[in-house]
Every structure is written in C-alpha cells, then in structure tokens.
Protein backbone atom coordinates (compact mmCIF):
# COMPACT_ATOMS: atom_id res chain seq x y z
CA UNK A 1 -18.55 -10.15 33.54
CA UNK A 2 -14.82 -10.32 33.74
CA UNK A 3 -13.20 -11.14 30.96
CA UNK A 4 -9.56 -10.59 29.66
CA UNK A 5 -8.62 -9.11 26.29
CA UNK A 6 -4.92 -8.15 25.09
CA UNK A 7 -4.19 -5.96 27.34
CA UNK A 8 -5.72 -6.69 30.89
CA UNK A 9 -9.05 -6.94 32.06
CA UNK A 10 -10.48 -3.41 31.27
CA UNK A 11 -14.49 -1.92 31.86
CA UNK A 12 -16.36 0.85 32.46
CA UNK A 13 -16.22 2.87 36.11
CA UNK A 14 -19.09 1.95 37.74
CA UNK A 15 -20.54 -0.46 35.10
CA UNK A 16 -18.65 -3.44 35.09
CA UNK A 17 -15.25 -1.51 37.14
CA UNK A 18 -16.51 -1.73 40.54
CA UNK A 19 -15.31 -3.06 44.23
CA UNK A 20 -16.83 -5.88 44.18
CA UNK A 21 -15.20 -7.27 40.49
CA UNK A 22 -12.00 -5.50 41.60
CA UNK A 23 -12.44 -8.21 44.91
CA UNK A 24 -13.56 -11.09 42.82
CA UNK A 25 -10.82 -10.59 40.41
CA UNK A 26 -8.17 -10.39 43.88
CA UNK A 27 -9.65 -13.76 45.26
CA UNK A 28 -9.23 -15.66 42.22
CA UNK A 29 -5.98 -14.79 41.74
CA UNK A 30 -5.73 -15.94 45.68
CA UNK A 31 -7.32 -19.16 45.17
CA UNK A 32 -4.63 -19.19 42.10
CA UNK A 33 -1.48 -18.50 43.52
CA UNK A 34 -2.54 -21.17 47.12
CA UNK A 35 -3.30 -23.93 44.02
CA UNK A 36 -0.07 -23.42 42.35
CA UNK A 37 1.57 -23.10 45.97
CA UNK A 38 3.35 -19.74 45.50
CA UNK A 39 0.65 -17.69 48.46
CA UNK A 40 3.93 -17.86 50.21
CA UNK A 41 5.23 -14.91 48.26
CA UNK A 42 3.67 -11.75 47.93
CA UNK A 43 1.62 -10.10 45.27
CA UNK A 44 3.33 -6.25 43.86
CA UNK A 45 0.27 -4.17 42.92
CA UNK A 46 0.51 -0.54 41.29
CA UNK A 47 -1.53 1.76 39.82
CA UNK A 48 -1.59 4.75 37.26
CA UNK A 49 -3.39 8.42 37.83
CA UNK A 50 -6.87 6.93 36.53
CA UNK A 51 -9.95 7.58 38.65
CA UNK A 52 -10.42 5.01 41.89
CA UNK A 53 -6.83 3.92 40.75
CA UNK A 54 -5.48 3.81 44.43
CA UNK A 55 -8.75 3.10 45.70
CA UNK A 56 -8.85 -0.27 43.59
CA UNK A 57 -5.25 -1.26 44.68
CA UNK A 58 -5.92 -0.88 48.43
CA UNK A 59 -9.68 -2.87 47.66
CA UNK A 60 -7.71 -6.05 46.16
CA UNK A 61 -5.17 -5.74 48.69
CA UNK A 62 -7.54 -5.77 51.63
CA UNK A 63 -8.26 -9.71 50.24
CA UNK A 64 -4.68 -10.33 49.50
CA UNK A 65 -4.09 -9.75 53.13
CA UNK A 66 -7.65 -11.56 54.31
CA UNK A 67 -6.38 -14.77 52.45
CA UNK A 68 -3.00 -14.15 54.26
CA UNK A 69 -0.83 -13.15 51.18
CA UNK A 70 1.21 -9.83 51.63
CA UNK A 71 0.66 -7.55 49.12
CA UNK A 72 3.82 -4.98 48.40
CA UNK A 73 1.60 -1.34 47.09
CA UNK A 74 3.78 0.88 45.17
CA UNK A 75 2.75 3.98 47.08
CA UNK A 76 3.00 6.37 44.47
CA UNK A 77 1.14 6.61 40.70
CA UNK A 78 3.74 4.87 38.66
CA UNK A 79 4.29 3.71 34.96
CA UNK A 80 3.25 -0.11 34.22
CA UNK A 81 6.45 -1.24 33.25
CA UNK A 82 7.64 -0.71 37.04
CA UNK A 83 5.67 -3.04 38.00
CA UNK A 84 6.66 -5.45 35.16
CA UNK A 85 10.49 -4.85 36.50
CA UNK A 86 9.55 -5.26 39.93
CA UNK A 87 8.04 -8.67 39.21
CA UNK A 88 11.25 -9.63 36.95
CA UNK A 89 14.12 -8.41 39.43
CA UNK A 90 12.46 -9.78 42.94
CA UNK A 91 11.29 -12.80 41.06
CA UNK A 92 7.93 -12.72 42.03
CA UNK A 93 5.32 -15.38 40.61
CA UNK A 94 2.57 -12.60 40.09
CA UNK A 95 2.16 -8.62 40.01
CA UNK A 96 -0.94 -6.63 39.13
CA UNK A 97 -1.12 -3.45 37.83
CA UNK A 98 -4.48 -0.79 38.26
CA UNK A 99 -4.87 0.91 34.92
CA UNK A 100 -6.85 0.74 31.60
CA UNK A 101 -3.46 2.00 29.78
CA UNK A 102 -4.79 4.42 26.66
CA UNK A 103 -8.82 4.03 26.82
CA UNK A 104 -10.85 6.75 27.07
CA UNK A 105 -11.20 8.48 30.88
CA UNK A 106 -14.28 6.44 31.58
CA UNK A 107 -12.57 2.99 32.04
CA UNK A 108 -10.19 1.69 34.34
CA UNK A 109 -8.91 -1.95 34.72
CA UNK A 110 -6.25 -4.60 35.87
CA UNK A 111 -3.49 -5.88 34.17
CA UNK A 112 -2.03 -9.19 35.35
CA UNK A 113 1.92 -9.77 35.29
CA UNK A 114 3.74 -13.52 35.39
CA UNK A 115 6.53 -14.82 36.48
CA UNK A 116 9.58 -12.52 35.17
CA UNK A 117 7.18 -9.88 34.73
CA UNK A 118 5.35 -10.93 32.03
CA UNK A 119 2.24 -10.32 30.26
CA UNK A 120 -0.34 -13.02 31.31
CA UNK A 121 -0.78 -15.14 28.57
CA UNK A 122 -3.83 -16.61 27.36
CA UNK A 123 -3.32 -19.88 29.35
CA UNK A 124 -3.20 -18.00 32.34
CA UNK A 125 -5.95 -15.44 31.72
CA UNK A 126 -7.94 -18.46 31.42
CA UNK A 127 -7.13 -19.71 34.06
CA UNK A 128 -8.02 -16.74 36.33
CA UNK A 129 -11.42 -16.67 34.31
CA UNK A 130 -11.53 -20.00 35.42
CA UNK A 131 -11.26 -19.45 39.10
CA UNK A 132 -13.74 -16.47 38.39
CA UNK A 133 -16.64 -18.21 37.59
CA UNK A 134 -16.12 -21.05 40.04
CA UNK A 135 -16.12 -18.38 43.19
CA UNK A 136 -19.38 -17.03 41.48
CA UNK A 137 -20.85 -20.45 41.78
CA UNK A 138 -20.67 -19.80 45.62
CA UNK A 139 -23.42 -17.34 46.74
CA UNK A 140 -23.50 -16.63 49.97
CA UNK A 141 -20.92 -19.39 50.53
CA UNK A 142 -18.13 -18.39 53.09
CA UNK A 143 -14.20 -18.63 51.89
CA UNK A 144 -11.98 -20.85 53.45
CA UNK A 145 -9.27 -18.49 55.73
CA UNK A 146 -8.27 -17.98 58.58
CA UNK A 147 -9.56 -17.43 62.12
CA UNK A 148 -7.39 -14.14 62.44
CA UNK A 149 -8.13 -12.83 58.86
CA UNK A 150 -11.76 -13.45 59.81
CA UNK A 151 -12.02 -11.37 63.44
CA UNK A 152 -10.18 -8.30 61.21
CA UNK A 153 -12.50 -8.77 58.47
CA UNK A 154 -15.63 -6.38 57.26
CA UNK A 155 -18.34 -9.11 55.79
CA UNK A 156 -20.12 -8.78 52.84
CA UNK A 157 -23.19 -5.99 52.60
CA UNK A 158 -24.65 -8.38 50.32
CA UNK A 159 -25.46 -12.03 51.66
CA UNK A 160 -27.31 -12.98 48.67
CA UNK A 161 -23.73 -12.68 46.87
CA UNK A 162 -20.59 -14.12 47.61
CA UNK A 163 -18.71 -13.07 50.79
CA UNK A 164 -14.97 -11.85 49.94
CA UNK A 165 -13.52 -11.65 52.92
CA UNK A 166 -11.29 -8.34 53.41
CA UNK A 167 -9.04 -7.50 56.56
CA UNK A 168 -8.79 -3.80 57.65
CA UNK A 169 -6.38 -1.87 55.66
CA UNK A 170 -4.68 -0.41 58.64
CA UNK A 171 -4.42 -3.86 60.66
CA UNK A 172 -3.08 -5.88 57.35
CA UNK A 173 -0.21 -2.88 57.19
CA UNK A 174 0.30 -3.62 61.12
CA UNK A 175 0.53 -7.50 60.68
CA UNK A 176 2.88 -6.94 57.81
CA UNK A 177 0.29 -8.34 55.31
CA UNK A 178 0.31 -4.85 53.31
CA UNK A 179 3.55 -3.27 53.25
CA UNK A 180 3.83 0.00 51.05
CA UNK A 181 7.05 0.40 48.84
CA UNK A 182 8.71 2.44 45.90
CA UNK A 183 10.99 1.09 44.46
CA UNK A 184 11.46 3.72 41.26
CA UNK A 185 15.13 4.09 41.62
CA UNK A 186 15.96 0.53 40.98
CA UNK A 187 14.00 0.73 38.39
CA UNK A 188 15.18 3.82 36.75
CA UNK A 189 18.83 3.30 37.56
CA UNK A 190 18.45 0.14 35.78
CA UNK A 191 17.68 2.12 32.33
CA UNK A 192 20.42 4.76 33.62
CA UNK A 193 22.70 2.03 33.54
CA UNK A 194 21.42 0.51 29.70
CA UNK A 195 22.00 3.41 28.09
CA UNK A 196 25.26 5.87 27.09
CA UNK A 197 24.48 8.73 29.55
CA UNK A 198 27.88 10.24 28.58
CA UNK A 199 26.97 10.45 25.28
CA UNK A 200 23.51 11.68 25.94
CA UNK A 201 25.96 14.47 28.28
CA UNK A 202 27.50 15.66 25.51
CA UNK A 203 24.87 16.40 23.00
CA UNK A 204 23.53 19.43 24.88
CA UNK A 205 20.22 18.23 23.68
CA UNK A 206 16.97 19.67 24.43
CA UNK A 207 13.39 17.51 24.55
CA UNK A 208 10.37 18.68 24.94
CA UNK A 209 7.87 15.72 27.28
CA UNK A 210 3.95 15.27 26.85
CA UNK A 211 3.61 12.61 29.97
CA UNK A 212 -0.91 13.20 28.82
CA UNK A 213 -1.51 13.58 32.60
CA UNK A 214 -0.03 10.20 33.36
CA UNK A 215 2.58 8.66 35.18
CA UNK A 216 5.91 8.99 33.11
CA UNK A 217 6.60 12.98 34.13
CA UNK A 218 9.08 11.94 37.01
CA UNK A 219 10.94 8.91 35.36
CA UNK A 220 11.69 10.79 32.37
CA UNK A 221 12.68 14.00 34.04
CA UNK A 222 15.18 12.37 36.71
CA UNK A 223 16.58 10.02 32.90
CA UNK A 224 17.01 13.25 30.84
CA UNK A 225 18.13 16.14 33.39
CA UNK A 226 20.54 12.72 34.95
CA UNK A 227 22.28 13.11 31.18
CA UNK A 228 21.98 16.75 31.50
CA UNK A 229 19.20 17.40 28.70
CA UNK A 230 17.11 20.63 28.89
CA UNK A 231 13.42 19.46 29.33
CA UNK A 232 10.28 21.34 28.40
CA UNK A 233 7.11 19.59 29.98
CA UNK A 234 3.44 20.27 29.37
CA UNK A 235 0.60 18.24 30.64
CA UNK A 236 2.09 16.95 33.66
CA UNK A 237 -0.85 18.02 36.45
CA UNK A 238 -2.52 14.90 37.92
CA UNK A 239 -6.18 15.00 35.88
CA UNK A 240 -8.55 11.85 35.95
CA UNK A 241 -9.70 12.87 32.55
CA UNK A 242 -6.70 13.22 30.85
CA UNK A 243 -7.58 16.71 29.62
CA UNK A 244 -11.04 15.76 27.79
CA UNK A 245 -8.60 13.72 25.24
CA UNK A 246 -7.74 10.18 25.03
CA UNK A 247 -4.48 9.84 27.03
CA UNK A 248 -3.01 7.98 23.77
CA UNK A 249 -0.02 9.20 21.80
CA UNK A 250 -1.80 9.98 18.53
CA UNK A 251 -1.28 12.45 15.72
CA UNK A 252 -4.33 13.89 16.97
CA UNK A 253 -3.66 14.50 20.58
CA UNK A 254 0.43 15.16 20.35
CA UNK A 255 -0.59 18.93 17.91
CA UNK A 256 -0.04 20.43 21.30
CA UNK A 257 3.89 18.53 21.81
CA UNK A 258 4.46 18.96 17.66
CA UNK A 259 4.08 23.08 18.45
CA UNK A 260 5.97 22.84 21.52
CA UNK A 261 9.03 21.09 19.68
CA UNK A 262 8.77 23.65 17.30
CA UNK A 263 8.54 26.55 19.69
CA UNK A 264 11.43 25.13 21.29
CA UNK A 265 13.75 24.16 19.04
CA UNK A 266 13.77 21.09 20.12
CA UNK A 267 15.81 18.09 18.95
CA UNK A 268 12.84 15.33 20.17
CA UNK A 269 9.32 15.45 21.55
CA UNK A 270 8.32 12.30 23.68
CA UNK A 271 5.10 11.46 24.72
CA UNK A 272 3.91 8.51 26.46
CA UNK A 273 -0.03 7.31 27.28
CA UNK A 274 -1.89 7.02 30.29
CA UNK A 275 0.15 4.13 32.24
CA UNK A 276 4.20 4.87 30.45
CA UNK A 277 3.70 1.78 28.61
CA UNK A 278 3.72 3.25 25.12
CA UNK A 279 5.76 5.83 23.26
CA UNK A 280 4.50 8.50 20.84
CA UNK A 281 7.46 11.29 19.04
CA UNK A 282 7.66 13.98 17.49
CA UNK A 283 10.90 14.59 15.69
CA UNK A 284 13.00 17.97 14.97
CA UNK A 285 11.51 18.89 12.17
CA UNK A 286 7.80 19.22 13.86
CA UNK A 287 6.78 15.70 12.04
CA UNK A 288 4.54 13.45 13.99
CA UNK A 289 6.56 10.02 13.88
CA UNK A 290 4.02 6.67 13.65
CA UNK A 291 4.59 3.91 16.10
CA UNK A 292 5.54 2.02 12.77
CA UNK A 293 8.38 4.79 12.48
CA UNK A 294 9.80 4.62 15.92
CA UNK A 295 9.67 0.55 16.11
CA UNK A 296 12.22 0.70 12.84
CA UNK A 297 14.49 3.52 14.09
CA UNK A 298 15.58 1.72 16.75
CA UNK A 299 16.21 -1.76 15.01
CA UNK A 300 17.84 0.54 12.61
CA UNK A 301 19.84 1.98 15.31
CA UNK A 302 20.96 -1.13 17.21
CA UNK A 303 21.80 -3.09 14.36
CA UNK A 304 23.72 -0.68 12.36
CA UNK A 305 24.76 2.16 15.27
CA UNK A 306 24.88 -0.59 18.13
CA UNK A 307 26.71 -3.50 16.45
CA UNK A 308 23.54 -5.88 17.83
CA UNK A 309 22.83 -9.12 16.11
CA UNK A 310 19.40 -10.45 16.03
CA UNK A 311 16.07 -10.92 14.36
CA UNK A 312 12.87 -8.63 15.31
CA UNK A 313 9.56 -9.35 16.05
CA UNK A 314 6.46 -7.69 15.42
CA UNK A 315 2.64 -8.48 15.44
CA UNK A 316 0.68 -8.75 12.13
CA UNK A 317 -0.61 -5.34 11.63
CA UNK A 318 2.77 -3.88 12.61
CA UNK A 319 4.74 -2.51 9.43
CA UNK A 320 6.89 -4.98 6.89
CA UNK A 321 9.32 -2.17 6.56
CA UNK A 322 10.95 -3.73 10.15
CA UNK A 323 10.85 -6.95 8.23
CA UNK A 324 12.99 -5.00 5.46
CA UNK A 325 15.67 -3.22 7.75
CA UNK A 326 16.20 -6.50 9.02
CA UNK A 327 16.99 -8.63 5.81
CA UNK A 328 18.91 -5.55 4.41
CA UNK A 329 21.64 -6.63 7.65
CA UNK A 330 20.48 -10.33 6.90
CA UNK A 331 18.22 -11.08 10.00
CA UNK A 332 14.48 -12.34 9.93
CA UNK A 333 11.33 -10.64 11.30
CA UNK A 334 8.42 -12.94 12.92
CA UNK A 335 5.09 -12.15 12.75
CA UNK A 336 3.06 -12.88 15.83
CA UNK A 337 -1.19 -12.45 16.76
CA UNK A 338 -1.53 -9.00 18.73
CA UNK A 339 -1.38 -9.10 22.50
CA UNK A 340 2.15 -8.29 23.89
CA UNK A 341 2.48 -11.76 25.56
CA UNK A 342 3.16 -13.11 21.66
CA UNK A 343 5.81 -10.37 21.10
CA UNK A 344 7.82 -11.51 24.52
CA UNK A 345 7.32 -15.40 23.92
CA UNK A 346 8.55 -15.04 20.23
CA UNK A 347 11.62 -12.81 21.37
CA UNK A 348 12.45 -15.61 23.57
CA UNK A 349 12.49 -18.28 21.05
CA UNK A 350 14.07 -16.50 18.60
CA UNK A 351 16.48 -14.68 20.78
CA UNK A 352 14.91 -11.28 18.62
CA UNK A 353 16.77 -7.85 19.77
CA UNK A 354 13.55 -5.47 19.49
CA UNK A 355 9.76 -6.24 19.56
CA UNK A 356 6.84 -4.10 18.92
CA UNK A 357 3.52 -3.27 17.36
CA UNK A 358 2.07 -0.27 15.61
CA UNK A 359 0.09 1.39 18.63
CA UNK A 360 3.23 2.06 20.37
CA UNK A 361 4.51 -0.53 22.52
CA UNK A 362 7.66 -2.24 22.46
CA UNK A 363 10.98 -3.61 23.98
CA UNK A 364 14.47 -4.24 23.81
CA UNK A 365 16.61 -7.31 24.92
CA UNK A 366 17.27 -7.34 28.11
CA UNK A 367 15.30 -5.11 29.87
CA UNK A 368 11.76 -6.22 30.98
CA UNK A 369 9.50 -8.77 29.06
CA UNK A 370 6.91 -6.24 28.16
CA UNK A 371 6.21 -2.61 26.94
CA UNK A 372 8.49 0.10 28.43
CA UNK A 373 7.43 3.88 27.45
CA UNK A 374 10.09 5.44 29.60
CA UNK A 375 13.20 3.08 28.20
CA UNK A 376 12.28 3.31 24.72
CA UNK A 377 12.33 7.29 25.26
CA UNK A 378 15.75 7.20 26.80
CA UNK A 379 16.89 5.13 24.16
CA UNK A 380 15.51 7.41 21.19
CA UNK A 381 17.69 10.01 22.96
CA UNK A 382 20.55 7.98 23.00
CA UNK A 383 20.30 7.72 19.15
CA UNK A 384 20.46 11.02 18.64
CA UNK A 385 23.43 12.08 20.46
CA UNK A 386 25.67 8.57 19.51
CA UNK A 387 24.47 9.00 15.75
CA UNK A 388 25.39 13.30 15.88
CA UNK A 389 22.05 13.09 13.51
CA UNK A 390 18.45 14.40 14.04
CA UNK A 391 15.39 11.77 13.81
CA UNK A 392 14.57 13.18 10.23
CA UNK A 393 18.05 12.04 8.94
CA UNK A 394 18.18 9.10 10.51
CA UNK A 395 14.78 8.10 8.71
CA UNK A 396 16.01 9.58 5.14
CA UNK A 397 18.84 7.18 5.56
CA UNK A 398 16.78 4.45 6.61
CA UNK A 399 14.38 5.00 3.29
CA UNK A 400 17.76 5.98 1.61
CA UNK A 401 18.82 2.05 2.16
CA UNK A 402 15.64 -0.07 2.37
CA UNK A 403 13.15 1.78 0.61
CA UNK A 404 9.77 3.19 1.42
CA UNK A 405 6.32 1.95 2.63
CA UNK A 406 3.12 3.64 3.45
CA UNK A 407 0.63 2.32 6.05
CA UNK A 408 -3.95 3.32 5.88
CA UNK A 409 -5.53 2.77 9.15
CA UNK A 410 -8.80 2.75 9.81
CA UNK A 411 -11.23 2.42 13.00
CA UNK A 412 -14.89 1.72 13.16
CA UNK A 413 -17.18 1.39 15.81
CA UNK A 414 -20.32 -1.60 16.08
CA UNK A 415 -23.36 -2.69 17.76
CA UNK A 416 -23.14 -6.45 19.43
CA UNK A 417 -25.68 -7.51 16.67
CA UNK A 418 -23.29 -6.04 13.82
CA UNK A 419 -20.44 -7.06 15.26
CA UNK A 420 -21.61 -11.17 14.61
CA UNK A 421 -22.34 -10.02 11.35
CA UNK A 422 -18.97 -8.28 10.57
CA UNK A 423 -17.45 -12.14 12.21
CA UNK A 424 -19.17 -13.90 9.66
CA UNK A 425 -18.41 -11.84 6.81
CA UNK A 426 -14.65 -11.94 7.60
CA UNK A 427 -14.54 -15.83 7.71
CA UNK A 428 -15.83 -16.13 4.15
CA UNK A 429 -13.01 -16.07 1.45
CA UNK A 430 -15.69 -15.37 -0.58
CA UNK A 431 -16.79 -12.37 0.54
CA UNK A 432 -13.59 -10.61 0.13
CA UNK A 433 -13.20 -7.70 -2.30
CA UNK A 434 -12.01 -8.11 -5.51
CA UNK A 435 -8.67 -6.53 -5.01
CA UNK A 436 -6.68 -5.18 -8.15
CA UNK A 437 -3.58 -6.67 -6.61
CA UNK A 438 -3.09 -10.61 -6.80
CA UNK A 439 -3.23 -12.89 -3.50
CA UNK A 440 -0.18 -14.72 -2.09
CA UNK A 441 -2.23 -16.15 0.67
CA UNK A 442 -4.80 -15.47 3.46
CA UNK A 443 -4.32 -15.21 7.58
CA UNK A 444 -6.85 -15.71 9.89
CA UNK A 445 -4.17 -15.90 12.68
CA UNK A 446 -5.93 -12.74 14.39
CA UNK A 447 -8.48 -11.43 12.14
CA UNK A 448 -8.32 -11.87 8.31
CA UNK A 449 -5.23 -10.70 7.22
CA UNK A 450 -4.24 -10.90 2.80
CA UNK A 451 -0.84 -10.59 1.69
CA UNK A 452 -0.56 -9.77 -2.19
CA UNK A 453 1.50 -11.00 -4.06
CA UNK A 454 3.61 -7.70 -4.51
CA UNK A 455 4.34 -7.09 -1.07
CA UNK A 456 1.91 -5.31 0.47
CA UNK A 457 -0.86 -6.36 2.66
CA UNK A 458 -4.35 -5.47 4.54
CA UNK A 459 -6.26 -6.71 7.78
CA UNK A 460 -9.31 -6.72 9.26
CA UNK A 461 -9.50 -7.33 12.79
CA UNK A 462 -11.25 -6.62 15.98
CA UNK A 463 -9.56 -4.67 18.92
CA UNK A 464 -8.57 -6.73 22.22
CA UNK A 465 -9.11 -3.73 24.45
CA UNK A 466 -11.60 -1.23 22.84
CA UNK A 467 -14.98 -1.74 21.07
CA UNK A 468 -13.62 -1.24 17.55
CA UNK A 469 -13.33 -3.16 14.40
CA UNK A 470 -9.75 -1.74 12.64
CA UNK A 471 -8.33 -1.72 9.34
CA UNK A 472 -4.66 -1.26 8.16
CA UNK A 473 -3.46 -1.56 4.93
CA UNK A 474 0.38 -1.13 3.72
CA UNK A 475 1.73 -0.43 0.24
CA UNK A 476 4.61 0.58 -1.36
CA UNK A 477 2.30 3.88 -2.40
CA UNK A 478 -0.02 6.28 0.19
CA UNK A 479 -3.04 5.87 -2.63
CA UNK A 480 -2.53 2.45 -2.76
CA UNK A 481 -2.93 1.58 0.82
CA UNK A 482 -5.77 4.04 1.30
CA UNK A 483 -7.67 2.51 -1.92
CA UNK A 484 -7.44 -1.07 -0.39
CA UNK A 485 -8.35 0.20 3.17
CA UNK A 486 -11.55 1.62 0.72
CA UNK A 487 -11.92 -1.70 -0.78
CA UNK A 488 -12.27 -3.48 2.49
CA UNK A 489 -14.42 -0.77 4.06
CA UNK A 490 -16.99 -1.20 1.29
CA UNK A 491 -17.37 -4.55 1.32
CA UNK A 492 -17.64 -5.04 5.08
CA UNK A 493 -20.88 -1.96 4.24
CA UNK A 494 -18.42 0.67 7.29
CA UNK A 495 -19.07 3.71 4.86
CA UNK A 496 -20.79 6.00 7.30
C-alpha cells in the first residue's frame, strides 16, 4: 500500500496514512540504513502543521529508537527544506520529513531525504519499497533487536500482523535514542549569509507574506525584518485545514495576498505552500506571477544582475522561455522527467546555476539540493532592491530582450478503469490529434510530450503526487496554447 511518487510517499489520513504504515515505512528504512551499515548515525525527522504531523514523527521515531538508531526530532513545525539542510550540513546518510507538501487537507505523508539532503531518487525509493514488502512477508514474525529495546518496547495489538517493535518515547529520549533539536538558525543564517542584506537594508521595502497556514511565517519574518523590510502577514494561525483551501500557491488561492499587496502598497507578495518548499508571488502591480515567471526572473537576475555563469535546468512541462533567457547570454537549458531528484542530479552534471519546474519549486547553486520556498523568497527580494526596479519591470525587460511565450494548463480528474484507458491512448502516435502545427518529434520521457516544429510544445502526463491527468501547452500566442490544450482534451474524450 506504500508506494512512492515524485514527491514522497503521500495517502489519505486514516485510509492508507495510518500508525501502522507510518511504522512499516520507519522499519524499512531501519532494516535499510543496518544493510548499507550507516544505523550508526542517526535519522533527522521533521514535520509541517498537517494533521497527526507530530504524532507521525514521534510514531517512526519510537522504531528508530527500538532498532537502536537515534533519531534527532526537530521540535518545532518547520519548512521541508530544513530538513534537506540539516541532512546536507551534518552529513547525514538519511532524513525524513512528515508532510504531504500542497495536497488537499485530507492527506499527509513522508518524504525521504539522501545523503547531502537529497530527494530520494527512484533507485532508492525502490529500494525502501523493496524492504517494504519483504517485512510484510513476516506476519506475526518477531524483528531481530535488541534485548533492551525489547523490555522498553509496547508489542503489537495485532499478532496476526507483523510486530514493529517500538521503545517508549520517554525512555528512548532518556537513553539518548530520541534527542529533540532546532536547529532553524543555522539554517536561516545560512540564507542570511547568501544574500545582500545591505542592499535589501536600503530599499526600505515593504512585502506583504501568505505562509497558507504553514510553516514558512517565522523563517521569513526573522529574513525580511533581519534586512529591515516592513512585513504584512495574513494566514499565519496554525489550521490543519489550511483554511478550507488547498495550501498551494495558486492564482486561485493567493486573491486574498494579490488585495493585500494592493492595499498595502506593497513592492512583493510571497507566498509559500503547506511545507515552505514552493514559492508563489504576487508582484507590485497586483499581478499574480506563474511559477514559470518566477523560475526566469531569477536566471534573469543572476545571469545578467549577478554576473553568474551557467546553464539552467528545468523539467519538461516547465516553460522554454528559461531555455530562451539562457541562449540570449549563450548558456543551455536541460530538460529533465518531473520529480525534483532529476532537477538536482542534472544541476550536478551540468554544473546548472538555477533549477525548477512550473508548480513552484526550485533552487539555486549552492544552497541545498532540493526545493527551498523561504531562499527563493529572500532572493526575489534581493532582486528588487540590487536591480532599484519593481518585478513588473524587470519582466518587461525580460520580454523586452527574449521575447514572449504563453503557457494553457489544464487538470482532469479519472477513475482507475479510465485512467488504463487514458495510458493506452497516450502510447499510440496514432491517436494523437491532428494538430495545425507540424511535428519536430515526440517524448514519452514522462508522459507524451510533442514539440512542433515552430517552437512551441504540449504534454500529456499523469501527476506523481495527486490523482490527476494534466495538460500544458506553450505557444508563442495565449489562443494558440489554449486551442492545442483543446485539441488534446478532445481527443483524450476530458470535455466534461
């Protein structure tokens, strides 16, 4: 029942998201870590504002500590990317993080961080899968541990199942095998330190923060008032359903921050989703700025602002106009399948300055391997004070120099027997629409992805983390990308 997509392991509360999974999930990645011979170190494990959030960490920990591997428990709701640094900067081989990122209220999950706080990859997700199914070929089958671990222990209240053994939360702290920690200054001082506070100082700029009821209201307040910014907060009360709304920076759900900026007079409006991971803005002029926007400001801004040298990355139904900034300053852009793991392993190789994909993550060189929410904010901020411009100029100039694209998306929801059906239809060349546009070629790299001939492009693929089928289409004209997303949406018979 456990099974991995892009980002994490993620399931409904009390369906599939319960104790017992959480457990199953902790001993595999015990009977991991003692095969690989790194149980000597411990296991970081944080979690976001979601319902049963701390609940789950102190669950998996409670085996961490059975099998005799400490387990370090940021205290405190914190942002993902914490965790991620955490991981990088103590070099620890593994870190898990409670949280089911954007989804809906209803789900919560478990992402799993690598070795310099990485995204698992598939290899490793795998793997973990793996160990899964293996521990539930044991029913009833006793764990191999220790003697101490097992007089501490609570046993199973189901013998027909496995037994996961589990020491006593307050006895693991008092044998050092839990130890609570946070460590959010190292963490935040280490973005302090990456970007031009002085500059930020002498802007006298005012932001306006939409944190959605997650975890990213105290990093970016202590970031912005630290570079003495006037901040303007709503949403930041601790609610397990996010306000009725999908904690996801949206055009939808950031109306509320796009009035607030505007009430304000605001030069920025950040928001970030349910677990800091991803970024959402709303610039001075009220306009809602699309993760496509946001990824290409700050290539823009490095390259030409910065003085940086170095290709960009993005995944395939992330915007070409990043692949245009970059040849207009003669660098490359690589297109990777979507999952951040690709983004960080194709930085790497290609020694890329900026990574990203169009629902909101991304990353810079040399901070952490994954999505950071909190930096990316602090480093849109930065642009506006260093450039003396608002977002809305910056973007003109952009277009100004490079041209303009526009970008159709699309989401549709399936039954299982529909969603076969939908599989089979998008393998067949054949059963592609007759576009009016010709074909360079044809990706099925993730999804069926065509690239015509004169640029522009469209996908179909289905989500990693949410029961969706989505469409995006790009072209150099708004009518033209929403009449191929049309096209496609016929064909495929998703006209409601």
């Amino acid at each position: 029942m456990i099974k991995f997509g892009t980002g994490g392991w993620r399931a409904v509360i009390g369906d599939e998201f319960t104790k017992k999974n959480i457990q199953l999930l902790s001993l595999a990645m015990c009977r991991k870590m003692k095969a690989e011979g790194v149980a000597d170190q411990p296991m970081v494990i944080g979690y976001d504002r979601r319902f049963l959030a701390k609940e789950a960490m102190q669950w998996a920990a409670a085996v961490f500590a059975a099998e005799g591997i400490q387990a370090l428990l940021v205290n405190k709701s914190s942002p993902t990317p914490l965790i991620m640094y955490y991981c990088m900067k103590h070099g620890l081989p593994y870190g898990m993080m409670v949280t089911a990122s954007h989804n809906p209220a209803i789900y919560n999950g478990i992402k799993i961080f690598t070795a310099g706080g990485r995204d698992a990859n598939e290899q490793q997700t795998a793997d973990i899968e793996r160990y899964i199914r293996e521990l539930e070929m044991e029913p009833g089958k006793q764990t191999s541990w220790t003697e101490d671990a097992a007089e501490e222990s609570e046993p199973s209240k189901e013998p027909e199942s496995l037994k996961i053994p589990e020491m006593d939360y307050d006895r693991a702290k008092a044998a050092g095998l839990i130890e609570e920690i946070y460590p959010l200054n190292e963490y935040l001082d280490s973005i302090l330190a990456a970007v031009d506070v002085a500059a930020i100082r002498n802007a006298s700029l005012r932001v306006a923060l939409d944190p959605m009821y997650g975890v990213s209201d105290t990093s970016l307040k202590v970031i912005l008032l630290t570079a003495r910014c006037d901040v303007f907060t709503i949403h930041d009360r601790h609610d397990t359903l996010f306000g009725g709304k999908l904690p996801a920076p949206n055009e939808v759900t950031m109306r509320p921050l796009q009035n607030y900026v505007l009430e304000k007079g605001c030069d920025i409006g950040l928001a970030t989703d349910g677990d800091a991971d991803r970024i959402g803005v709303i610039d001075d002029t009220g306009r809602f700025l699309h993760p496509n926007d946001i990824l290409v400001l700050l290539y823009y801004y490095l390259v030409k602002y910065k003085g940086w040298k170095g290709p960009a990355v993005r995944n395939l139904a992330t915007t070409h106009m990043l692949d245009k900034v970059a040849e207009k300053f003669g660098e490359t852009c690589s297109e990777v399948p979507v999952g951040f793991k690709y983004i960080s392993a194709k930085m790497d190789e290609t020694d890329a300055i900026i990574g990203g994909e169009s629902s909101g993550g991304l990353t810079v060189k040399g901070h952490i391997h994954g999505k950071d929410g909190v930096y990316a904010a602090a480093l849109l901020v930065e642009m506006i004070a260093v450039t003396g411009k608002p977002i809305s100029q910056i973007y003109r100039d952009i277009e100004a120099e490079c041209g303009s694209i526009h970008m159709a998306e699309r989401d549709y929801r399936f039954s299982r027997e529909r969603k076969e059906e939908l599989k089979e239809l998008l393998k067949d060349d054949s059963q592609l629409p007759v576009f009016p546009y010709e074909i360079d070629h044809i990706s099925r790299m993730d999804g069926t992805k065509v690239y015509f001939k004169n640029g522009g492009w469209v996908i179909a693929r289905f989500s990693g983390t949410e029961p969706l089928l989505r469409i995006f289409a790009e072209m150099e004209t708004e009518q033209e990308a929403e009449g191929v997303a049309d096209l496609v949406e016929e064909r495929l018979g998703l006209r409601k």
